[in-house]
PDB file of N, CA and C in Angstrom:
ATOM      1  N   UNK A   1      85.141  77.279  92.041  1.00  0.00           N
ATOM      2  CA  UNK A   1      85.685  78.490  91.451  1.00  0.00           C
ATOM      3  C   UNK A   1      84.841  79.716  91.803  1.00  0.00           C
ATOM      4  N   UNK A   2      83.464  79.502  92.074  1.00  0.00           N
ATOM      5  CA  UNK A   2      82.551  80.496  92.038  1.00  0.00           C
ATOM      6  C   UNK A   2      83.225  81.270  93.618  1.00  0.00           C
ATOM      7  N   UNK A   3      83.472  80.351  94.538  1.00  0.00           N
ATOM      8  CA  UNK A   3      83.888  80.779  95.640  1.00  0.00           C
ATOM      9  C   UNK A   3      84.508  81.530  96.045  1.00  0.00           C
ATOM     10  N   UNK A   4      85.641  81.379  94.891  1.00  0.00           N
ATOM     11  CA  UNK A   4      87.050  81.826  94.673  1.00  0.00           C
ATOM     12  C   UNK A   4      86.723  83.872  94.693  1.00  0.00           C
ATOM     13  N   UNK A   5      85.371  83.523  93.740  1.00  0.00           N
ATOM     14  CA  UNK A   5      85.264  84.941  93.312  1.00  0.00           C
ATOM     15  C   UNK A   5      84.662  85.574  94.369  1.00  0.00           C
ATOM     16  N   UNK A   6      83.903  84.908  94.779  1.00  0.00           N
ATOM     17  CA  UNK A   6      82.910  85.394  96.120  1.00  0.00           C
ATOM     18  C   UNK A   6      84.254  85.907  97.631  1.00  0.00           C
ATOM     19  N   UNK A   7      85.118  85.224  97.542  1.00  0.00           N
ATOM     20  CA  UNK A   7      86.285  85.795  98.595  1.00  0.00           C
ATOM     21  C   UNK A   7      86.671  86.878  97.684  1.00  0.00           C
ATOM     22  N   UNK A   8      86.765  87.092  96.588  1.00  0.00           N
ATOM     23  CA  UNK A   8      87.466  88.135  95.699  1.00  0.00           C
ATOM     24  C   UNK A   8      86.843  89.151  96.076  1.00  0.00           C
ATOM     25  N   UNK A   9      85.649  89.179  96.040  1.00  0.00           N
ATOM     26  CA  UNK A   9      84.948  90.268  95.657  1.00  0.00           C
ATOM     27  C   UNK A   9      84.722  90.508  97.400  1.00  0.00           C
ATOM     28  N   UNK A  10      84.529  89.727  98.256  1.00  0.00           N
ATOM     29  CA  UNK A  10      85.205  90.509 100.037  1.00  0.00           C
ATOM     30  C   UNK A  10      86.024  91.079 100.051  1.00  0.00           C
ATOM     31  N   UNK A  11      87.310  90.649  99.446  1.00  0.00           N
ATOM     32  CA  UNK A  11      88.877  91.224  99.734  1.00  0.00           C
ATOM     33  C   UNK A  11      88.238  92.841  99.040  1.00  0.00           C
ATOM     34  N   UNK A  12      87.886  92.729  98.013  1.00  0.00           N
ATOM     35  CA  UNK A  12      87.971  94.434  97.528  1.00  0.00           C
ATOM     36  C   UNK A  12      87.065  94.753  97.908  1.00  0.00           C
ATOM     37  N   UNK A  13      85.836  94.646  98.819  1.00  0.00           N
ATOM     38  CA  UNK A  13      84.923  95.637  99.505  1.00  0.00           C
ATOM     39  C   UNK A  13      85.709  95.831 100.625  1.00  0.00           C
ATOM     40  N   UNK A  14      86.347  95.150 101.332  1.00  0.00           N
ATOM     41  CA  UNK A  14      87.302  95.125 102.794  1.00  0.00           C
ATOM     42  C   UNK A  14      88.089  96.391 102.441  1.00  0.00           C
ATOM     43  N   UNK A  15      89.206  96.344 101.354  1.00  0.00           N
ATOM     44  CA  UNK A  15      89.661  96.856 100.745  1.00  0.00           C
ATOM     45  C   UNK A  15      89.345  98.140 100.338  1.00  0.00           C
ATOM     46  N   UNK A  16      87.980  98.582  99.749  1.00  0.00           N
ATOM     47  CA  UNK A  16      87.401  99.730  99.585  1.00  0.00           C
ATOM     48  C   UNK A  16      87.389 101.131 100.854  1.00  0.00           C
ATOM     49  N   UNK A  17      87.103  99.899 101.581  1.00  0.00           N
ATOM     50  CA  UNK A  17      86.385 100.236 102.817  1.00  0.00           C
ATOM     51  C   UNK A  17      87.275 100.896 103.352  1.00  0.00           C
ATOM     52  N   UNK A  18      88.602 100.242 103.665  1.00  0.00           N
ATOM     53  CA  UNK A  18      89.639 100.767 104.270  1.00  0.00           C
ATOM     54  C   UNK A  18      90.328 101.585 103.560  1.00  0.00           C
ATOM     55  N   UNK A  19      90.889 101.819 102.475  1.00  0.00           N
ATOM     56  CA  UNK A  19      91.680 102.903 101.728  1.00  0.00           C
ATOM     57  C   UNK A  19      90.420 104.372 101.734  1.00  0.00           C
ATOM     58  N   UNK A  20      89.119 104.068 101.893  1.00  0.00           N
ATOM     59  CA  UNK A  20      88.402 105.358 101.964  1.00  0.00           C
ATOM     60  C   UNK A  20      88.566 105.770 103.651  1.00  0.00           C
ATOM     61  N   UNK A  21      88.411 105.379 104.280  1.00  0.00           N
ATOM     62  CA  UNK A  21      88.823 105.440 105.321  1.00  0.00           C
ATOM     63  C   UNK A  21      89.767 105.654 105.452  1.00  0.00           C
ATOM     64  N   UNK A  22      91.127 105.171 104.954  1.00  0.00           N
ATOM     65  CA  UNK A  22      92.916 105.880 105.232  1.00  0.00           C
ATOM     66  C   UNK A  22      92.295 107.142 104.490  1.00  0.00           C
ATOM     67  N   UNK A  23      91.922 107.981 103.986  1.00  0.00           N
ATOM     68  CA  UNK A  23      91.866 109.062 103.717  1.00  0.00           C
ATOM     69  C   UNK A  23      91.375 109.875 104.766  1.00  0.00           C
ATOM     70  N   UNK A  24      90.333 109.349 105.598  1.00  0.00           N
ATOM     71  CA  UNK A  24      89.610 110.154 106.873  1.00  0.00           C
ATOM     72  C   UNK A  24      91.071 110.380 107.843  1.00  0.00           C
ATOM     73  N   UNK A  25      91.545 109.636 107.847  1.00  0.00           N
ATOM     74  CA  UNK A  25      92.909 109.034 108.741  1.00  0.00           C
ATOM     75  C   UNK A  25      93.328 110.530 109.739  1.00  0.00           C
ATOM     76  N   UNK A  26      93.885 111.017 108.257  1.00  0.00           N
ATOM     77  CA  UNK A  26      94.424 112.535 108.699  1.00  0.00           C
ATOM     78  C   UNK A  26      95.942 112.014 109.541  1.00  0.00           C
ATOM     79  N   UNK A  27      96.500 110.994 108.512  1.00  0.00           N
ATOM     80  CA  UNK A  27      97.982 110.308 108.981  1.00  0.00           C
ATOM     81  C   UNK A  27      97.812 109.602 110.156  1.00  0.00           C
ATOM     82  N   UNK A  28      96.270 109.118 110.587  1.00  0.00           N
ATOM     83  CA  UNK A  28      96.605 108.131 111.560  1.00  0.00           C
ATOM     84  C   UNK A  28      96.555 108.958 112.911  1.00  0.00           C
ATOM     85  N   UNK A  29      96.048 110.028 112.684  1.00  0.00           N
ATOM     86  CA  UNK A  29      95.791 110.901 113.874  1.00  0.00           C
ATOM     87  C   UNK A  29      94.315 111.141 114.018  1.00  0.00           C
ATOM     88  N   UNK A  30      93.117 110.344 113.505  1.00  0.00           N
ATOM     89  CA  UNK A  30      92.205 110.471 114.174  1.00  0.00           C
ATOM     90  C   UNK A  30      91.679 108.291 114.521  1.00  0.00           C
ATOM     91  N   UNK A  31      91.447 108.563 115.683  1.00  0.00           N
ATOM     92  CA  UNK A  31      91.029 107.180 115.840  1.00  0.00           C
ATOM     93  C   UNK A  31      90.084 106.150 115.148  1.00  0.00           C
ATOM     94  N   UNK A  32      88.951 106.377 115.128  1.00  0.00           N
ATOM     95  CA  UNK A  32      87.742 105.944 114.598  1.00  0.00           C
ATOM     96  C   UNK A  32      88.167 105.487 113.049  1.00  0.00           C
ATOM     97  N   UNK A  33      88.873 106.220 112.479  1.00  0.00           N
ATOM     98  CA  UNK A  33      88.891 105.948 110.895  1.00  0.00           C
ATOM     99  C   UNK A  33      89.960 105.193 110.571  1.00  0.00           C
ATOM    100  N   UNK A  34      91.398 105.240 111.846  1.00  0.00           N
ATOM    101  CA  UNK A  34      92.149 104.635 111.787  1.00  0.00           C
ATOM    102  C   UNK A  34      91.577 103.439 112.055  1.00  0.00           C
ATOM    103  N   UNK A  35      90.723 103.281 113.130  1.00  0.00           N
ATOM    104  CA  UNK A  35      90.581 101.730 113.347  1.00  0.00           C
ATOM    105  C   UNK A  35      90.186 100.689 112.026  1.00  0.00           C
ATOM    106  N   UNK A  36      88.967 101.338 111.249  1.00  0.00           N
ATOM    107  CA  UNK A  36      88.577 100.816 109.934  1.00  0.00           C
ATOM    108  C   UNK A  36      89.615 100.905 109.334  1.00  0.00           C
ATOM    109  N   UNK A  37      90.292 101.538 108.820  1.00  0.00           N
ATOM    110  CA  UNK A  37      91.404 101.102 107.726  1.00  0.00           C
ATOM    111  C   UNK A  37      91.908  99.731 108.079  1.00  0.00           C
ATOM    112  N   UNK A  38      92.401 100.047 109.365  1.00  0.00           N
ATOM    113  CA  UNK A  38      93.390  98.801 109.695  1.00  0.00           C
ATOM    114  C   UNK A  38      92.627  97.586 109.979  1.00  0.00           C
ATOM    115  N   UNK A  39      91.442  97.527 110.612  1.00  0.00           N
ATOM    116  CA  UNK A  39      90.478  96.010 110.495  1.00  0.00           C
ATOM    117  C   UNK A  39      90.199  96.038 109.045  1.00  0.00           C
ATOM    118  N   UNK A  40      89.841  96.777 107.839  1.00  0.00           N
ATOM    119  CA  UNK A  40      89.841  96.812 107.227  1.00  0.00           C
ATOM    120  C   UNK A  40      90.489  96.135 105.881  1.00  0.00           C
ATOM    121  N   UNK A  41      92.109  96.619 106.162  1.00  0.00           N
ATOM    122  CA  UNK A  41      92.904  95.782 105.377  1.00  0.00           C
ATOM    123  C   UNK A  41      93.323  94.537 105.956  1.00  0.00           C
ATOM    124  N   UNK A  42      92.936  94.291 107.376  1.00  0.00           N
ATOM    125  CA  UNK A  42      93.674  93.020 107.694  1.00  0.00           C
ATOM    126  C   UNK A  42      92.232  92.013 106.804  1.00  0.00           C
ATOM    127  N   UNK A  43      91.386  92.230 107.077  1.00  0.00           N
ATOM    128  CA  UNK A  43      90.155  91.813 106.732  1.00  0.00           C
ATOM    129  C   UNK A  43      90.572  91.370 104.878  1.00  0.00           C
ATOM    130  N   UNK A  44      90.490  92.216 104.481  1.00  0.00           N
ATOM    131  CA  UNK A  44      90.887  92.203 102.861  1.00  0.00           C
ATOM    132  C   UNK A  44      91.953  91.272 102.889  1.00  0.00           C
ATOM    133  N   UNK A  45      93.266  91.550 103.441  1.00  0.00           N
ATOM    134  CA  UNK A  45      94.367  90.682 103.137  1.00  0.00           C
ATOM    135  C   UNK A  45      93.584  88.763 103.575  1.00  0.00           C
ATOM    136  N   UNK A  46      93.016  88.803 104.687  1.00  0.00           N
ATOM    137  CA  UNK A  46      92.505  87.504 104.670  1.00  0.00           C
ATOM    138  C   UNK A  46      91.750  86.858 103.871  1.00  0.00           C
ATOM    139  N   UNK A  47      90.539  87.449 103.407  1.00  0.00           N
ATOM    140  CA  UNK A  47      89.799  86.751 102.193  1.00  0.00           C
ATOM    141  C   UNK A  47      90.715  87.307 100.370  1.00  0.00           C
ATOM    142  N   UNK A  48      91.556  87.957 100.531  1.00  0.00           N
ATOM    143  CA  UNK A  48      92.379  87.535  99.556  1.00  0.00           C
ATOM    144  C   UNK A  48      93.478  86.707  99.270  1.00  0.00           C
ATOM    145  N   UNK A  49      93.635  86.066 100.699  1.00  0.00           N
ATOM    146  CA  UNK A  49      94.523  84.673 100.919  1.00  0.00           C
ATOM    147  C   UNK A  49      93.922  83.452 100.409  1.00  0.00           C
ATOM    148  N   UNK A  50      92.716  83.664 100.756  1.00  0.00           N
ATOM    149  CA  UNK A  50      91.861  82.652 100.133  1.00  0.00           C
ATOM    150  C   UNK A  50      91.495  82.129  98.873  1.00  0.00           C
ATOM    151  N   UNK A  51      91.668  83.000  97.484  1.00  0.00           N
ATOM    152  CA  UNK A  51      91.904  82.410  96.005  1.00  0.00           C
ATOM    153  C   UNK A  51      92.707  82.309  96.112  1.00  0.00           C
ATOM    154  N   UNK A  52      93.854  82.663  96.908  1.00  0.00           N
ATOM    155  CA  UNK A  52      95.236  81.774  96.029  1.00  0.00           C
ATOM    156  C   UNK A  52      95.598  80.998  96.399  1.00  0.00           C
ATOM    157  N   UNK A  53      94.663  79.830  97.229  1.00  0.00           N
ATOM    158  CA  UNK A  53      94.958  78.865  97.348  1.00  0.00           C
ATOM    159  C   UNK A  53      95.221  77.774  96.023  1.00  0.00           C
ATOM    160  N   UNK A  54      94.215  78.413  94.784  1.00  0.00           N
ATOM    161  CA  UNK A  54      93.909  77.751  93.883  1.00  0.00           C
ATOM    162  C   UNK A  54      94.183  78.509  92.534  1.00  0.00           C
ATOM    163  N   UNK A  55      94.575  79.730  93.002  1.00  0.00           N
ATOM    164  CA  UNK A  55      94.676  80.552  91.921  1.00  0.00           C
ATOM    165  C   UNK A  55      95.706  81.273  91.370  1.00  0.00           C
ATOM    166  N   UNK A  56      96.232  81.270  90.810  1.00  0.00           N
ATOM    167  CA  UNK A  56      97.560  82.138  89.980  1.00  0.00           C
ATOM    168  C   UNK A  56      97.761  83.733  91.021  1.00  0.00           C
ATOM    169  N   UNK A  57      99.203  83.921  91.809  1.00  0.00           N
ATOM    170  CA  UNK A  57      98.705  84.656  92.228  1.00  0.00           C
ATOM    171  C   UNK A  57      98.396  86.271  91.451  1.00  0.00           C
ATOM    172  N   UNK A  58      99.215  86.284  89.936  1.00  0.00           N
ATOM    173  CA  UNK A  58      99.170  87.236  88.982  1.00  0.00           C
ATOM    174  C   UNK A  58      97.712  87.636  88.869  1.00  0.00           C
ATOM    175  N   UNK A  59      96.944  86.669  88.691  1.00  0.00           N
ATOM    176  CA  UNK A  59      95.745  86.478  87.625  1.00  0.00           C
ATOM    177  C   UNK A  59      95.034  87.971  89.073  1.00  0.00           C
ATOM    178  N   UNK A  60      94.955  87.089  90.482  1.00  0.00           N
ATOM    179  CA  UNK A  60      94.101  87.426  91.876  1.00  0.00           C
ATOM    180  C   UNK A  60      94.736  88.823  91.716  1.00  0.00           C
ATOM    181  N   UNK A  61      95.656  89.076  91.924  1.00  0.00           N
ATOM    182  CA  UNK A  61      95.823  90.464  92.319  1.00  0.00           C
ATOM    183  C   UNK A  61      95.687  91.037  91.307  1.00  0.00           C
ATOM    184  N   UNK A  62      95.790  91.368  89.885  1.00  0.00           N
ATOM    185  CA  UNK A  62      95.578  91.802  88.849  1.00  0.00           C
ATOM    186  C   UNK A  62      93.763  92.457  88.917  1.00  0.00           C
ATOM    187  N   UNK A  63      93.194  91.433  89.309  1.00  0.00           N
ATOM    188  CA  UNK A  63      91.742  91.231  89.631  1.00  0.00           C
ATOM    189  C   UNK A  63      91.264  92.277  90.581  1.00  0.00           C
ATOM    190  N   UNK A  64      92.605  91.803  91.866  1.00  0.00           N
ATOM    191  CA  UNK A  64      91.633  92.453  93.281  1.00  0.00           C
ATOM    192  C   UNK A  64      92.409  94.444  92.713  1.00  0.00           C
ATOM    193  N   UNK A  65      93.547  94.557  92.443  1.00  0.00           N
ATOM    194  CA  UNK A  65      93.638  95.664  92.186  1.00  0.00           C
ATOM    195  C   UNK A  65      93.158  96.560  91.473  1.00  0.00           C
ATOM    196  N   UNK A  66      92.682  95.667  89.785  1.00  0.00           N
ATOM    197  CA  UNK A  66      91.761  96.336  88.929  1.00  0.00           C
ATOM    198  C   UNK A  66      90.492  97.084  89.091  1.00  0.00           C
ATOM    199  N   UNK A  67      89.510  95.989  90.313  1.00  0.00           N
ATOM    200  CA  UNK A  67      88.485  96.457  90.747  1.00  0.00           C
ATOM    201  C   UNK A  67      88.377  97.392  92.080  1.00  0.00           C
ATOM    202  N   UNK A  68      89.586  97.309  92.948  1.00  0.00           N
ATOM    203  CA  UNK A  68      89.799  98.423  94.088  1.00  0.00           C
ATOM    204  C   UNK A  68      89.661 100.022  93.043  1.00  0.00           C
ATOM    205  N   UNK A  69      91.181  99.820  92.096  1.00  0.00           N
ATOM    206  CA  UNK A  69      91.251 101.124  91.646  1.00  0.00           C
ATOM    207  C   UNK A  69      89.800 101.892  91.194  1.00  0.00           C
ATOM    208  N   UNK A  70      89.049 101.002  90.416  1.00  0.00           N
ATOM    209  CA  UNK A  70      88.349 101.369  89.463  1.00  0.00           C
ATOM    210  C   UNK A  70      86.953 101.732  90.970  1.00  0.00           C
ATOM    211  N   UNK A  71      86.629 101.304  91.882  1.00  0.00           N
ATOM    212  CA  UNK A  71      86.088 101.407  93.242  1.00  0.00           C
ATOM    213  C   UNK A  71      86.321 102.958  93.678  1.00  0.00           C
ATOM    214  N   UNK A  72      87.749 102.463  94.025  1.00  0.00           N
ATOM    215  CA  UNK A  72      88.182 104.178  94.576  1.00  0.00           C
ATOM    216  C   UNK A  72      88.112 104.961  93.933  1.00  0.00           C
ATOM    217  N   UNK A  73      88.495 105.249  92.531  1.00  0.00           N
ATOM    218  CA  UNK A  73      88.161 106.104  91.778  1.00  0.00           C
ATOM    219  C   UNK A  73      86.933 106.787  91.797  1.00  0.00           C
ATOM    220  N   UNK A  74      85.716 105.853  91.446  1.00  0.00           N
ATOM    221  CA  UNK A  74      84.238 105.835  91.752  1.00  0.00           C
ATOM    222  C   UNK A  74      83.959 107.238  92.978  1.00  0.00           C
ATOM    223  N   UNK A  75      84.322 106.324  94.308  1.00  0.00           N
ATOM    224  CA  UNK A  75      84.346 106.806  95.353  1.00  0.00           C
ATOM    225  C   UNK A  75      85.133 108.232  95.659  1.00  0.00           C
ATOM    226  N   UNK A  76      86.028 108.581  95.584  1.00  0.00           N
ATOM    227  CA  UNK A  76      86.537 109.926  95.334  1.00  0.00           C
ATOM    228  C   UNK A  76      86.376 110.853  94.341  1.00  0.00           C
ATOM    229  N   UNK A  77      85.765 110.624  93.183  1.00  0.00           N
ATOM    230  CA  UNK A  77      84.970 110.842  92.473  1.00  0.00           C
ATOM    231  C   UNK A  77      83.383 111.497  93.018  1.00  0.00           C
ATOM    232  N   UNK A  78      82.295 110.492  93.524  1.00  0.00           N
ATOM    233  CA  UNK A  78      81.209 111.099  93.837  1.00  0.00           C
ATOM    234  C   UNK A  78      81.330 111.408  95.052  1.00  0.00           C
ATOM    235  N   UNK A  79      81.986 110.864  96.486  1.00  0.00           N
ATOM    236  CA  UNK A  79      82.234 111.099  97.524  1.00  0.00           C
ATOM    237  C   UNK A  79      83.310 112.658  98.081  1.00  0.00           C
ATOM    238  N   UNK A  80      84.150 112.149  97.501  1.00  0.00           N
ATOM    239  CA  UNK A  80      85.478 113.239  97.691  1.00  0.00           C
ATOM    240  C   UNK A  80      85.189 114.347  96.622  1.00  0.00           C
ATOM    241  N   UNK A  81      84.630 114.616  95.840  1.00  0.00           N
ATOM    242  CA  UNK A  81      83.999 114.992  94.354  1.00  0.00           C
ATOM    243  C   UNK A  81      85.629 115.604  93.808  1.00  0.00           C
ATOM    244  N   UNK A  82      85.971 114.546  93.609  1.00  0.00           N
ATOM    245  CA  UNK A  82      87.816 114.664  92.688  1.00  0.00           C
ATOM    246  C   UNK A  82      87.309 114.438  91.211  1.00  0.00           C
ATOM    247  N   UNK A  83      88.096 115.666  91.074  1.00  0.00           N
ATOM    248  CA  UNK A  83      87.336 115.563  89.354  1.00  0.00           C
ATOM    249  C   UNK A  83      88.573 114.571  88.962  1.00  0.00           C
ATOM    250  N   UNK A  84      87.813 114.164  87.429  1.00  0.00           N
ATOM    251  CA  UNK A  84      88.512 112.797  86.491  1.00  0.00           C
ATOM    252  C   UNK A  84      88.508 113.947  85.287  1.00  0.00           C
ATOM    253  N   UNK A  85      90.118 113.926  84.961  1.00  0.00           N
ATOM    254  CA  UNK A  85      90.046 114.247  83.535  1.00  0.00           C
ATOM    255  C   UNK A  85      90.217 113.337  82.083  1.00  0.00           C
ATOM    256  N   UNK A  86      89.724 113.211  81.273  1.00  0.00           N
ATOM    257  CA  UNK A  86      89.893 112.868  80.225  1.00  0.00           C
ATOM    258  C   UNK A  86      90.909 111.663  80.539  1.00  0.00           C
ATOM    259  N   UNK A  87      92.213 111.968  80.424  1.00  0.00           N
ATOM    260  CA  UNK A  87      93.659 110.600  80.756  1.00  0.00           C
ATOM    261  C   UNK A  87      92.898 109.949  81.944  1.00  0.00           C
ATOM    262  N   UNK A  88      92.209 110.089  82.865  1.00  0.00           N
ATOM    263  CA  UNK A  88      91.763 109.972  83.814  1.00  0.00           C
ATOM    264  C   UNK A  88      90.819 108.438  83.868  1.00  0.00           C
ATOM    265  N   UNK A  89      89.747 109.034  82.601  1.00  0.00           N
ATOM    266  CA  UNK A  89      88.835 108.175  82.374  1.00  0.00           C
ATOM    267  C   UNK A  89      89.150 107.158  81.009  1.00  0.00           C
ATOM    268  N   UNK A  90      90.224 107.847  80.565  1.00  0.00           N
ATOM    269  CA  UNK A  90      90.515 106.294  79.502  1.00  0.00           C
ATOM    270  C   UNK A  90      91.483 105.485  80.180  1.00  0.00           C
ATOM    271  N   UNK A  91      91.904 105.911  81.145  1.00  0.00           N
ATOM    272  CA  UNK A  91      93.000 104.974  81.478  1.00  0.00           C
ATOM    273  C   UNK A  91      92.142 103.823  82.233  1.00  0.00           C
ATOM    274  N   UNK A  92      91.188 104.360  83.310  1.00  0.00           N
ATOM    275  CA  UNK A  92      90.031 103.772  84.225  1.00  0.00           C
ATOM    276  C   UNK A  92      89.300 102.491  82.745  1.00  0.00           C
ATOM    277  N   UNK A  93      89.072 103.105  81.973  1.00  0.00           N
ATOM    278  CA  UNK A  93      88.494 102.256  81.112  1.00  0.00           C
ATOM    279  C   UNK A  93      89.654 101.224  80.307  1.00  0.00           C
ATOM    280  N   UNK A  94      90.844 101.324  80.357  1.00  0.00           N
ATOM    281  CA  UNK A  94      91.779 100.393  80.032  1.00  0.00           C
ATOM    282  C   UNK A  94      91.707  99.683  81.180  1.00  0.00           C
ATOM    283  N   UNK A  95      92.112  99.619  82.551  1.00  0.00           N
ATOM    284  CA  UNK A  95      92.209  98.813  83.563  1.00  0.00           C
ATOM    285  C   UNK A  95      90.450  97.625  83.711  1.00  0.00           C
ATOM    286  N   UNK A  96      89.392  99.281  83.280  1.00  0.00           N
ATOM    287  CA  UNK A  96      88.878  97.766  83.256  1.00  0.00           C
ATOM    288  C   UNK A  96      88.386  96.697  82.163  1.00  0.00           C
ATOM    289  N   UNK A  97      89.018  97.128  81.346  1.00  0.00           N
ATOM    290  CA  UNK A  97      89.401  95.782  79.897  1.00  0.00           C
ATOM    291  C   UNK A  97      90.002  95.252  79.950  1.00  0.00           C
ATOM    292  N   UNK A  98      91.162  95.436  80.817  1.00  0.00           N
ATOM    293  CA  UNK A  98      92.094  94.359  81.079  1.00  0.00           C
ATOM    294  C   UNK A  98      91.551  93.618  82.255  1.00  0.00           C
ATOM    295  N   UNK A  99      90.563  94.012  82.939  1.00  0.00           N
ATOM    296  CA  UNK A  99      90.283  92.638  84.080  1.00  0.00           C
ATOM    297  C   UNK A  99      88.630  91.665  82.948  1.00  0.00           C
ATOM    298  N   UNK A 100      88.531  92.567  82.060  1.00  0.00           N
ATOM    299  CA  UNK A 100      87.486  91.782  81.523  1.00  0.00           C
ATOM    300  C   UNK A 100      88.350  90.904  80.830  1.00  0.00           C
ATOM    301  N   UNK A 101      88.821  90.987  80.467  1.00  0.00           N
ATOM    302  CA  UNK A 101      90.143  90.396  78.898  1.00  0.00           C
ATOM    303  C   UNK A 101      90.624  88.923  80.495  1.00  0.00           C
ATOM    304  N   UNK A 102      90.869  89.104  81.170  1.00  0.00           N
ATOM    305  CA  UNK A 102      91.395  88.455  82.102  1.00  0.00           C
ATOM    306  C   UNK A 102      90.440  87.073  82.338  1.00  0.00           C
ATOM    307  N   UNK A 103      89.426  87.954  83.049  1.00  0.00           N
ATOM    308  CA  UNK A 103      88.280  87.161  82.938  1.00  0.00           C
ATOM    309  C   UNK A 103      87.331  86.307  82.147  1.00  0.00           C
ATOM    310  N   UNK A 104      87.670  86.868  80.731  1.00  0.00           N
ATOM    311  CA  UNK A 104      87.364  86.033  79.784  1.00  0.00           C
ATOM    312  C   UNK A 104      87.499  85.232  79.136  1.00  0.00           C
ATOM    313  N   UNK A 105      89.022  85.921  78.917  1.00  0.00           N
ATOM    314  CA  UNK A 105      89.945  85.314  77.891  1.00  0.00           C
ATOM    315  C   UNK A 105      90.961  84.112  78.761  1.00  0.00           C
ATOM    316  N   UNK A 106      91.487  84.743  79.796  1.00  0.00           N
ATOM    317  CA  UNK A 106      92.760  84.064  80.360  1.00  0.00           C
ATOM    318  C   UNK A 106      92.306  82.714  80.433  1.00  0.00           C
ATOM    319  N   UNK A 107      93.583  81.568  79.832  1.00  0.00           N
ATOM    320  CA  UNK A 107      93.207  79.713  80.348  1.00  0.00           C
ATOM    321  C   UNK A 107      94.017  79.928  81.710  1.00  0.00           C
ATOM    322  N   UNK A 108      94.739  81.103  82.315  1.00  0.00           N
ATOM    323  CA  UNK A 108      95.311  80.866  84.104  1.00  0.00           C
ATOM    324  C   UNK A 108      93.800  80.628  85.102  1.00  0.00           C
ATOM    325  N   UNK A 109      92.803  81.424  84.385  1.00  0.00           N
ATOM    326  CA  UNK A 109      91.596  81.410  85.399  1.00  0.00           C
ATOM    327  C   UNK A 109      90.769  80.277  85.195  1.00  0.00           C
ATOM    328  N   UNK A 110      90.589  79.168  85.632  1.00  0.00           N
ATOM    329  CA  UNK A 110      89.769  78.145  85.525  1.00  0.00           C
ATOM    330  C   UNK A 110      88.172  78.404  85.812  1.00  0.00           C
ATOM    331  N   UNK A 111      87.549  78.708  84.858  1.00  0.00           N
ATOM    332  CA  UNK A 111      86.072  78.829  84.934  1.00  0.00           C
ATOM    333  C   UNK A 111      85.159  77.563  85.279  1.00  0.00           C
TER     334      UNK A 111
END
């Protein structure tokens, strides 16, 4: 299971990596940044193939999306310096109670 998480947690750095990068993009009109996005997400989509071999696929993506958003946010935030308002940051803090609540609580996730 530990494994499971260890591909998890690739898929959303892969993942990170590339959606900050589709922002450099500039629609796919500059090269270099296009290339990372796209090795990027193919990269992510592969080690997120990998928990669901064993895993609910609700539970995985619930997971890999909770922690992208809450990532990018981060990242456009201190990087992009996008301000967060208020709805902004409670909502960020609901998404991530619901991957703790997931993680804790859920009997779909076999610990």
């Amino acid at each position: 299971m530990v494994q499971n998480y260890f591909y998890l947690v690739i898929a959303v750095i892969f993942e990170v990596i590339a959606t900050t990068a589709l922002k450099q993009t500039d629609g796919f009109t500059r090269l270099a940044p296009s290339l990372v996005s796209i090795g990027g997400y193919a990269l992510a989509f592969y080690f997120l193939s990998l928990p669901l071999r064993t895993m609910p696929v609700g539970v995985v993506y619930a997971l890999w999306c909770g922690a992208g958003i809450i990532l990018i946010t981060a990242i456009g935030w201190i990087w992009f310096k996008q301000a967060l308002d208020l709805p902004a940051l409670v909502g960020m803090g609901l998404i991530m109670a619901g991957v703790m609540v997931i993680n804790l609580y859920s009997k779909t996730v076999v610990h």
